[in-house]
ModelCIF file with pLDDT and N, C-alpha, C, O atoms, coordinates in Angstrom:
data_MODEL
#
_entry.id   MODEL 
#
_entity.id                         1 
_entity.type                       polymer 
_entity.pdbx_number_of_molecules   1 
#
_entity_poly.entity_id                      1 
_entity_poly.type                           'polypeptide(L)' 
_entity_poly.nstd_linkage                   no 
_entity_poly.nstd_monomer                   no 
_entity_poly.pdbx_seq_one_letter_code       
;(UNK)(UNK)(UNK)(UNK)(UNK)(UNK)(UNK)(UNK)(UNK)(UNK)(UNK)(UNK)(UNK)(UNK)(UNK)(UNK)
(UNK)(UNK)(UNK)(UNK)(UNK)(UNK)(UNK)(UNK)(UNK)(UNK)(UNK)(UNK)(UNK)(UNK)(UNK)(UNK)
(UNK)
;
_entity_poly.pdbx_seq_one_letter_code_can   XXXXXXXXXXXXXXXXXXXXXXXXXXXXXXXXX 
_entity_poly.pdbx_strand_id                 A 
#
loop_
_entity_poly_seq.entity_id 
_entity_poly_seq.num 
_entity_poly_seq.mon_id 
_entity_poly_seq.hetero 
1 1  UNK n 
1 2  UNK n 
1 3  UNK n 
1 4  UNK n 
1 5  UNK n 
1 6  UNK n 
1 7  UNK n 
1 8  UNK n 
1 9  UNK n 
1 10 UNK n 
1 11 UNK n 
1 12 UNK n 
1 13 UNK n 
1 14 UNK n 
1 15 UNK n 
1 16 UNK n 
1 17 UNK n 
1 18 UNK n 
1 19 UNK n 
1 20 UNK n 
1 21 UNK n 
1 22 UNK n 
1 23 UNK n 
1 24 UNK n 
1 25 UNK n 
1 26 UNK n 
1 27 UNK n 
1 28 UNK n 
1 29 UNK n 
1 30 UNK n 
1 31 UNK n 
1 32 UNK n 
1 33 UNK n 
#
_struct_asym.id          A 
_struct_asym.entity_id   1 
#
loop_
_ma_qa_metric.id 
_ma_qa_metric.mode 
_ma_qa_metric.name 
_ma_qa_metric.software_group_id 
_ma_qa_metric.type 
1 global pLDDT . pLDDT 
2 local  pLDDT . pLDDT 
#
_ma_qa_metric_global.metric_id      1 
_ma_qa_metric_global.metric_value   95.24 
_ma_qa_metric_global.model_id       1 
_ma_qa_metric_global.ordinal_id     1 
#
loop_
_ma_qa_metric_local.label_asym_id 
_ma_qa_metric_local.label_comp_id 
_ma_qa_metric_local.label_seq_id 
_ma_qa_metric_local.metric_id 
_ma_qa_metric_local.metric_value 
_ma_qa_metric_local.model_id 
_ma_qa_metric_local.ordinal_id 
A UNK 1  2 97.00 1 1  
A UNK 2  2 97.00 1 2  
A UNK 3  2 97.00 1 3  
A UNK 4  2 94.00 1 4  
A UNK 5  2 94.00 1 5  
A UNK 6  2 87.00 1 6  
A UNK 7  2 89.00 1 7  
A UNK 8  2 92.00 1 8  
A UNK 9  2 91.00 1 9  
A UNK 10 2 95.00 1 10 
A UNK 11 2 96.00 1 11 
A UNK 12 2 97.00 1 12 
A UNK 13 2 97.00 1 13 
A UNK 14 2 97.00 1 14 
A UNK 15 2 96.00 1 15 
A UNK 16 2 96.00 1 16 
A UNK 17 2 96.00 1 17 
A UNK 18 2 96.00 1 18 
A UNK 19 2 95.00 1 19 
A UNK 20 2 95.00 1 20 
A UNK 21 2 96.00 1 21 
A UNK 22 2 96.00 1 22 
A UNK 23 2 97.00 1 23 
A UNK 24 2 96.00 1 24 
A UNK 25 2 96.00 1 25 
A UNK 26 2 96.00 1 26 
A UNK 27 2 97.00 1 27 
A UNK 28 2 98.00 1 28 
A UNK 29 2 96.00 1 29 
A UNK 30 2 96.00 1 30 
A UNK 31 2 95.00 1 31 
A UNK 32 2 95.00 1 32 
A UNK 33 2 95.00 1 33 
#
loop_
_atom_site.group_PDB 
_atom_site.id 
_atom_site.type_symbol 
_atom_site.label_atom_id 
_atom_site.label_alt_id 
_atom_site.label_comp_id 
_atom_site.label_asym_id 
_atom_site.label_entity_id 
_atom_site.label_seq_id 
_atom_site.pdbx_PDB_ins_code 
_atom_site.Cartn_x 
_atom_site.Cartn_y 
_atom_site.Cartn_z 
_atom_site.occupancy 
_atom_site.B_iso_or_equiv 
_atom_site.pdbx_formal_charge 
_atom_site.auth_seq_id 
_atom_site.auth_comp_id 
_atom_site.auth_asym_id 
_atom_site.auth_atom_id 
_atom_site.pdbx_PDB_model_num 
ATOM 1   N N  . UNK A 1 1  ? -6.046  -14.209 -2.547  1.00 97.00 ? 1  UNK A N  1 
ATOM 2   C CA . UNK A 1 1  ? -5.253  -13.617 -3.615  1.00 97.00 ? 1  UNK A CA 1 
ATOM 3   C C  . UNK A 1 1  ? -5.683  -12.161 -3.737  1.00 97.00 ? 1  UNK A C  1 
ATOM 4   O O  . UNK A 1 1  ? -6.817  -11.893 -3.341  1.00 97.00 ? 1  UNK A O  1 
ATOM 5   N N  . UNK A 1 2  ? -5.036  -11.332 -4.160  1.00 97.00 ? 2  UNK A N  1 
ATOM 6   C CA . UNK A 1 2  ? -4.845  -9.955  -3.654  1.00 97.00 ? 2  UNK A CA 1 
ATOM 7   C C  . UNK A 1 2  ? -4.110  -8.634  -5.098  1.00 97.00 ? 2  UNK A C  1 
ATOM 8   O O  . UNK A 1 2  ? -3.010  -8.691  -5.648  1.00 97.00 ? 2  UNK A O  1 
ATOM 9   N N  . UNK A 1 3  ? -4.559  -8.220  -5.184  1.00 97.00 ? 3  UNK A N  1 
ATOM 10  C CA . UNK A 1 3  ? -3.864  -7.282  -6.389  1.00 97.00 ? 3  UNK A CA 1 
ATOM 11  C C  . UNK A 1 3  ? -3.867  -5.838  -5.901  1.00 97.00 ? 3  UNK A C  1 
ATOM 12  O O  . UNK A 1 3  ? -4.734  -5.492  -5.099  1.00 97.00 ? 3  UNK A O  1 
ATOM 13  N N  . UNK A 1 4  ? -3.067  -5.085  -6.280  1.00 94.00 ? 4  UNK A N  1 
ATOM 14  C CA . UNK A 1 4  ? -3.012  -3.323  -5.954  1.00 94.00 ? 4  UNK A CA 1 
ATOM 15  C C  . UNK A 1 4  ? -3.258  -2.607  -6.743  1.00 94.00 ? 4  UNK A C  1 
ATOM 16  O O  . UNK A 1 4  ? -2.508  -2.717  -7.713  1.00 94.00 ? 4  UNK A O  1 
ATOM 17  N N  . UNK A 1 5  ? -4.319  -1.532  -6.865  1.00 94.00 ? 5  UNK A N  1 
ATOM 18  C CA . UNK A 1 5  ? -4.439  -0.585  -7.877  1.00 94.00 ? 5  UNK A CA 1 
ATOM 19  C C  . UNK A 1 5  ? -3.327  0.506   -7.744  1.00 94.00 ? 5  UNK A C  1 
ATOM 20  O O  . UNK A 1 5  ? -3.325  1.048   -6.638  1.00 94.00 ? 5  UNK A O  1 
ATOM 21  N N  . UNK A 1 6  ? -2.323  0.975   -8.681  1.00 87.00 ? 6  UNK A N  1 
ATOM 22  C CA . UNK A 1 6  ? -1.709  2.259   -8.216  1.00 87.00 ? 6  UNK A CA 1 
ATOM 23  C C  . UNK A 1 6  ? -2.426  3.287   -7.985  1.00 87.00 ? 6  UNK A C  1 
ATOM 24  O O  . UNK A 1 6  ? -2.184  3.954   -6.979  1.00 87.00 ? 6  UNK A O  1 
ATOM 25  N N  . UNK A 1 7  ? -3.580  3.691   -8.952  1.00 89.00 ? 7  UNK A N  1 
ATOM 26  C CA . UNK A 1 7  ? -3.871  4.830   -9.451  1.00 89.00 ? 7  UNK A CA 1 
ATOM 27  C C  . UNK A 1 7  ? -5.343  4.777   -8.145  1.00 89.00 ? 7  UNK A C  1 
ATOM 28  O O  . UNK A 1 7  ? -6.052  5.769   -8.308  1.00 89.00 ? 7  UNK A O  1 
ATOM 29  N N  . UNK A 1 8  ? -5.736  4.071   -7.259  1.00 92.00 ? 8  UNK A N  1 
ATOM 30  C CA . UNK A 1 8  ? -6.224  4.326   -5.967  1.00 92.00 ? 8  UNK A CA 1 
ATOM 31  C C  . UNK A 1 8  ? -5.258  4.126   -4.631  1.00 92.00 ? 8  UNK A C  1 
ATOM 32  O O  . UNK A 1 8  ? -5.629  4.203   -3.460  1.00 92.00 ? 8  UNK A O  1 
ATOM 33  N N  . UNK A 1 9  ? -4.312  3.930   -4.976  1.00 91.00 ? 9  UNK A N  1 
ATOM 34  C CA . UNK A 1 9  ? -3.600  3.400   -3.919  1.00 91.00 ? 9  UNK A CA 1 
ATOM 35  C C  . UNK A 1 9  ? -4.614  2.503   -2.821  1.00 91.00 ? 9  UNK A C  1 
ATOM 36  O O  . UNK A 1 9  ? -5.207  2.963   -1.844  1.00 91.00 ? 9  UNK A O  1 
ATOM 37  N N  . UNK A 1 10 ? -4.608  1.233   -3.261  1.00 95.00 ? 10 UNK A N  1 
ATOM 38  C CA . UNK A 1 10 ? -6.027  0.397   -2.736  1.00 95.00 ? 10 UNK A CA 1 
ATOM 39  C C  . UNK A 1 10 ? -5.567  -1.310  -3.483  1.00 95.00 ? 10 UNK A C  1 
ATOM 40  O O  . UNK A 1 10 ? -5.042  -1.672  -4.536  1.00 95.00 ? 10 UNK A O  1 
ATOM 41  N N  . UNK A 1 11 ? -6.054  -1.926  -2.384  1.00 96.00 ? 11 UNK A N  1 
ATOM 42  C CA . UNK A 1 11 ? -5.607  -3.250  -2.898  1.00 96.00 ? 11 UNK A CA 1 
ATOM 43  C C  . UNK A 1 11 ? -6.932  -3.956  -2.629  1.00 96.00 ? 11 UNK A C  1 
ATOM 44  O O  . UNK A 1 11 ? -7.699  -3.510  -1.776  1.00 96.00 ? 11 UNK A O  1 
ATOM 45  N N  . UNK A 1 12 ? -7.235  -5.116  -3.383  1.00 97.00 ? 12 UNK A N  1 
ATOM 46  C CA . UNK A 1 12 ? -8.642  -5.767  -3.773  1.00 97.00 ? 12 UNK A CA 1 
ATOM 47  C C  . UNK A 1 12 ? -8.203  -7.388  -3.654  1.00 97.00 ? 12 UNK A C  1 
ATOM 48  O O  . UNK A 1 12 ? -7.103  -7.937  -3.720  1.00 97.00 ? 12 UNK A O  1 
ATOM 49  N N  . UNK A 1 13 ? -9.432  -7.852  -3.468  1.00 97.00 ? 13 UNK A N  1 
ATOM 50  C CA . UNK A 1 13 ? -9.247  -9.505  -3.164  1.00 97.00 ? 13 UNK A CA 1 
ATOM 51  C C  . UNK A 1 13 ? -9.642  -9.446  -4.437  1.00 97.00 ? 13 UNK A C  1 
ATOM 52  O O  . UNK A 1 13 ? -10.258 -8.496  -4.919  1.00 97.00 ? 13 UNK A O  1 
ATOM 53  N N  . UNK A 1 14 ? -9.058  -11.196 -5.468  1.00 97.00 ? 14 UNK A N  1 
ATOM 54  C CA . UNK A 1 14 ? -9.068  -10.954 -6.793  1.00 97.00 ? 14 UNK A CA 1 
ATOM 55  C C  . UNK A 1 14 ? -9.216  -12.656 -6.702  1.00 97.00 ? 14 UNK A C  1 
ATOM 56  O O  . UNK A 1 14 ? -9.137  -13.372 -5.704  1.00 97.00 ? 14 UNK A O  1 
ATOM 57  N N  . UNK A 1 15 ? -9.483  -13.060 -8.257  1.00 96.00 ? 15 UNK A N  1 
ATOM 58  C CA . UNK A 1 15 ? -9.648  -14.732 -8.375  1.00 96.00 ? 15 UNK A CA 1 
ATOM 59  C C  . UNK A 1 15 ? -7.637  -15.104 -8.465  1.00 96.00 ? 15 UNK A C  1 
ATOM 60  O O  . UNK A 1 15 ? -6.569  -14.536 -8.697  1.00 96.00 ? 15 UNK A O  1 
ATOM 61  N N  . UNK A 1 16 ? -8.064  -16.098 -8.188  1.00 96.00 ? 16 UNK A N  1 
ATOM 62  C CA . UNK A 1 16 ? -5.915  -16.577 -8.497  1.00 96.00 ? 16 UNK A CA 1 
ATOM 63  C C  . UNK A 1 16 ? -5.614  -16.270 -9.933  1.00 96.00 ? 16 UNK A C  1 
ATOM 64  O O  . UNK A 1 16 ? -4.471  -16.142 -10.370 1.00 96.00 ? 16 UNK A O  1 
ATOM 65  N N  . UNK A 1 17 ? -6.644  -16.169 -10.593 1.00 96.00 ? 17 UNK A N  1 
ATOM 66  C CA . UNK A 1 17 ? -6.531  -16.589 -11.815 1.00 96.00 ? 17 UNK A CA 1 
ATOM 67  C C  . UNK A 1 17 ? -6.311  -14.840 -12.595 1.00 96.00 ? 17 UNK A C  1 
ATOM 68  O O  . UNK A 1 17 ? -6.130  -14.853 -13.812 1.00 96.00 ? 17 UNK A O  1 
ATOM 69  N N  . UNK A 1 18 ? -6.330  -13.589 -11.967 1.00 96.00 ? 18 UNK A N  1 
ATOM 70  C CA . UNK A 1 18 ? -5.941  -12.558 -11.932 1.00 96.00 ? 18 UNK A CA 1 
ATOM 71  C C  . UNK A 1 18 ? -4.746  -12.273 -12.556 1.00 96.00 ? 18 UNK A C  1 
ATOM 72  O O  . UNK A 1 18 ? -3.745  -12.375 -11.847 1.00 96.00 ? 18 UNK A O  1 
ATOM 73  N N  . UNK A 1 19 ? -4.553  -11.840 -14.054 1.00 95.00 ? 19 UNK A N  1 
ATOM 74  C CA . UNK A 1 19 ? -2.800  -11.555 -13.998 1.00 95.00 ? 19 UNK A CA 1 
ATOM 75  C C  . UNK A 1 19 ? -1.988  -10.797 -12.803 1.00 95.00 ? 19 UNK A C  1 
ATOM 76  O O  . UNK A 1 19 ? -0.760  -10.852 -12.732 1.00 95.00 ? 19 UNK A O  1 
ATOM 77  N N  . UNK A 1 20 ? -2.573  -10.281 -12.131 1.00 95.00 ? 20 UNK A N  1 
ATOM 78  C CA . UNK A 1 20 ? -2.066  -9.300  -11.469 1.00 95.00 ? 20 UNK A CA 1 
ATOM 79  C C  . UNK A 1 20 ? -1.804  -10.266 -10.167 1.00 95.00 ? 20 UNK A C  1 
ATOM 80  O O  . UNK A 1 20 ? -0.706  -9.985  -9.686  1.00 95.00 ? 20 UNK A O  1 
ATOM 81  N N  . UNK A 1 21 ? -2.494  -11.361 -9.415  1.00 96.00 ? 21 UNK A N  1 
ATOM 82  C CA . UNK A 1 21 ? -2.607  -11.766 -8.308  1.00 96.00 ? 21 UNK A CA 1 
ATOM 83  C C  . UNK A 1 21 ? -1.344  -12.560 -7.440  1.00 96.00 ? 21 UNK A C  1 
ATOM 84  O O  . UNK A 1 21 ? -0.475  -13.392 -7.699  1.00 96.00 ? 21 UNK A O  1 
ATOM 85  N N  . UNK A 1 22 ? -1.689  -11.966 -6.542  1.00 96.00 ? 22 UNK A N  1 
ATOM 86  C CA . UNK A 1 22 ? -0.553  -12.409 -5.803  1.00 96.00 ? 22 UNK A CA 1 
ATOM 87  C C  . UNK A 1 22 ? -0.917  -12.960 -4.148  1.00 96.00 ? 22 UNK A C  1 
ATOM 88  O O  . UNK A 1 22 ? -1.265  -12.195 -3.249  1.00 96.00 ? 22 UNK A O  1 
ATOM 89  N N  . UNK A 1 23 ? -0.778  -14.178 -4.028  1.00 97.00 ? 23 UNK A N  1 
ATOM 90  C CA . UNK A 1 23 ? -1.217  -14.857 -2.767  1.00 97.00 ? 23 UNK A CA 1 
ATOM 91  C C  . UNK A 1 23 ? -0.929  -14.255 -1.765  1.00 97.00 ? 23 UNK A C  1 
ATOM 92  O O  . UNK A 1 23 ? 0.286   -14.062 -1.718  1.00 97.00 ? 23 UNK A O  1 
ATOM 93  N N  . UNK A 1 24 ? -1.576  -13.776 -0.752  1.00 96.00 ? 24 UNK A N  1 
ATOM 94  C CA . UNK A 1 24 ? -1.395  -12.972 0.527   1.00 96.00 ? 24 UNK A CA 1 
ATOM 95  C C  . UNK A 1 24 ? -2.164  -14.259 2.082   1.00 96.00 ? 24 UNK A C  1 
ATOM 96  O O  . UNK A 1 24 ? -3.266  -14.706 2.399   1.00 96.00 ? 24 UNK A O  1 
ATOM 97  N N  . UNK A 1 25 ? -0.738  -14.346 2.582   1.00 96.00 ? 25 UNK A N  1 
ATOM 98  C CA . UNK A 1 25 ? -1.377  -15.277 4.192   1.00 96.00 ? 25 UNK A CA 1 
ATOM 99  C C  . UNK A 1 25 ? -0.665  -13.989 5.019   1.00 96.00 ? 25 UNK A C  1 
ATOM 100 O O  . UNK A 1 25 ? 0.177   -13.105 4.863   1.00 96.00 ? 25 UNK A O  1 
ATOM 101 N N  . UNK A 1 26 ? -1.473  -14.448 5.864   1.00 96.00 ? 26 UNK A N  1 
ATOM 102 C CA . UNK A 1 26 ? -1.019  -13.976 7.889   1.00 96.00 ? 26 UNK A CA 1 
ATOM 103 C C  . UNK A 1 26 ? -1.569  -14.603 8.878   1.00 96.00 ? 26 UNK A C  1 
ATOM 104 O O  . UNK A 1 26 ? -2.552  -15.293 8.607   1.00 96.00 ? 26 UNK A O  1 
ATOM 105 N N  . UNK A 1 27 ? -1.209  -14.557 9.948   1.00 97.00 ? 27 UNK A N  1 
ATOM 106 C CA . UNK A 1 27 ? -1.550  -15.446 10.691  1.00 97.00 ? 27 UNK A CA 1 
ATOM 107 C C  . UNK A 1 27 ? -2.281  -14.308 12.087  1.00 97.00 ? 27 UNK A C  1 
ATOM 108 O O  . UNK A 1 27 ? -1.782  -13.183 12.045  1.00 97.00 ? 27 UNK A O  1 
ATOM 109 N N  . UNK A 1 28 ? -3.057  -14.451 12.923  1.00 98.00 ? 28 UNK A N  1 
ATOM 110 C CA . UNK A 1 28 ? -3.579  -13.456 13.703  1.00 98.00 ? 28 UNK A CA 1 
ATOM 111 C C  . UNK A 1 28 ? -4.149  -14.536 15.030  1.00 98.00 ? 28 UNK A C  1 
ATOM 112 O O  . UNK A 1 28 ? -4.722  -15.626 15.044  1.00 98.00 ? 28 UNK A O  1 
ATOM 113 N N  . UNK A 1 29 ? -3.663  -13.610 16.060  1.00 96.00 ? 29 UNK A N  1 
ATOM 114 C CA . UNK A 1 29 ? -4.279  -14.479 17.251  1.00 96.00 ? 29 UNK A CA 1 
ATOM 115 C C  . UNK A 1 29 ? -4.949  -12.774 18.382  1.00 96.00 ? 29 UNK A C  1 
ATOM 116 O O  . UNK A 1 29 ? -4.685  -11.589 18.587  1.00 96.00 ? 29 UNK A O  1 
ATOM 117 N N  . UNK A 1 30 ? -5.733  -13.669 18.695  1.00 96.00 ? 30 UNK A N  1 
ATOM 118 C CA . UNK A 1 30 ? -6.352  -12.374 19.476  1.00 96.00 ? 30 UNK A CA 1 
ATOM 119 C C  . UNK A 1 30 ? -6.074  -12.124 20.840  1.00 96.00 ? 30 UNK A C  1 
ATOM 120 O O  . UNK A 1 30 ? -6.356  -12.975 21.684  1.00 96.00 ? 30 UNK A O  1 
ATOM 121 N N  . UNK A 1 31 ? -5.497  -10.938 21.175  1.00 95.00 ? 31 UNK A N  1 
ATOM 122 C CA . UNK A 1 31 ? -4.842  -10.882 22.762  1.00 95.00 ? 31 UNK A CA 1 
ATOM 123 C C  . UNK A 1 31 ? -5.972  -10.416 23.425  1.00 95.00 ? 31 UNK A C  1 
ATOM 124 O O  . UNK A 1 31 ? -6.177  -10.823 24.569  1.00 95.00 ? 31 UNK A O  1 
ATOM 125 N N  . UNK A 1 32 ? -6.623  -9.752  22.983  1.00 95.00 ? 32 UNK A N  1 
ATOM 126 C CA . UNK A 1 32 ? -8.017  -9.611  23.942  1.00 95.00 ? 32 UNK A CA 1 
ATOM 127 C C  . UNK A 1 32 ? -9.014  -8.650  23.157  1.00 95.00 ? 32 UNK A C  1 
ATOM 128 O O  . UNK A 1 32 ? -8.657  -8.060  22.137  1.00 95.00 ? 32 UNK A O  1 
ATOM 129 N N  . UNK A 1 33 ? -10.360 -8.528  23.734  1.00 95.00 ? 33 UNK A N  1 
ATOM 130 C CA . UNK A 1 33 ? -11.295 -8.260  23.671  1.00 95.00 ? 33 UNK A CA 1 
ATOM 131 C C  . UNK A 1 33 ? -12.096 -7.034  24.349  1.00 95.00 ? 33 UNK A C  1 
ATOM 132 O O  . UNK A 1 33 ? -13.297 -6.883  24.126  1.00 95.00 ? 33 UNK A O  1 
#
């Protein structure tokens, strides 16, 4: 869960329980090394 500050332009991992929060997935596979 994930929230954005405007006033840093900067986004922070947050509890769910965050008014602000908003669930963030992706998925990532690694093509190489």
């Amino acid at each position: 869960h994930m929230r954005s500050d405007g006033r840093l332009n900067k986004s922070f991992v947050c509890a769910p329980t965050h008014p602000e929060a908003k669930k963030a997935v992706l998925h990532y596979r690694v093509l190489s090394r």
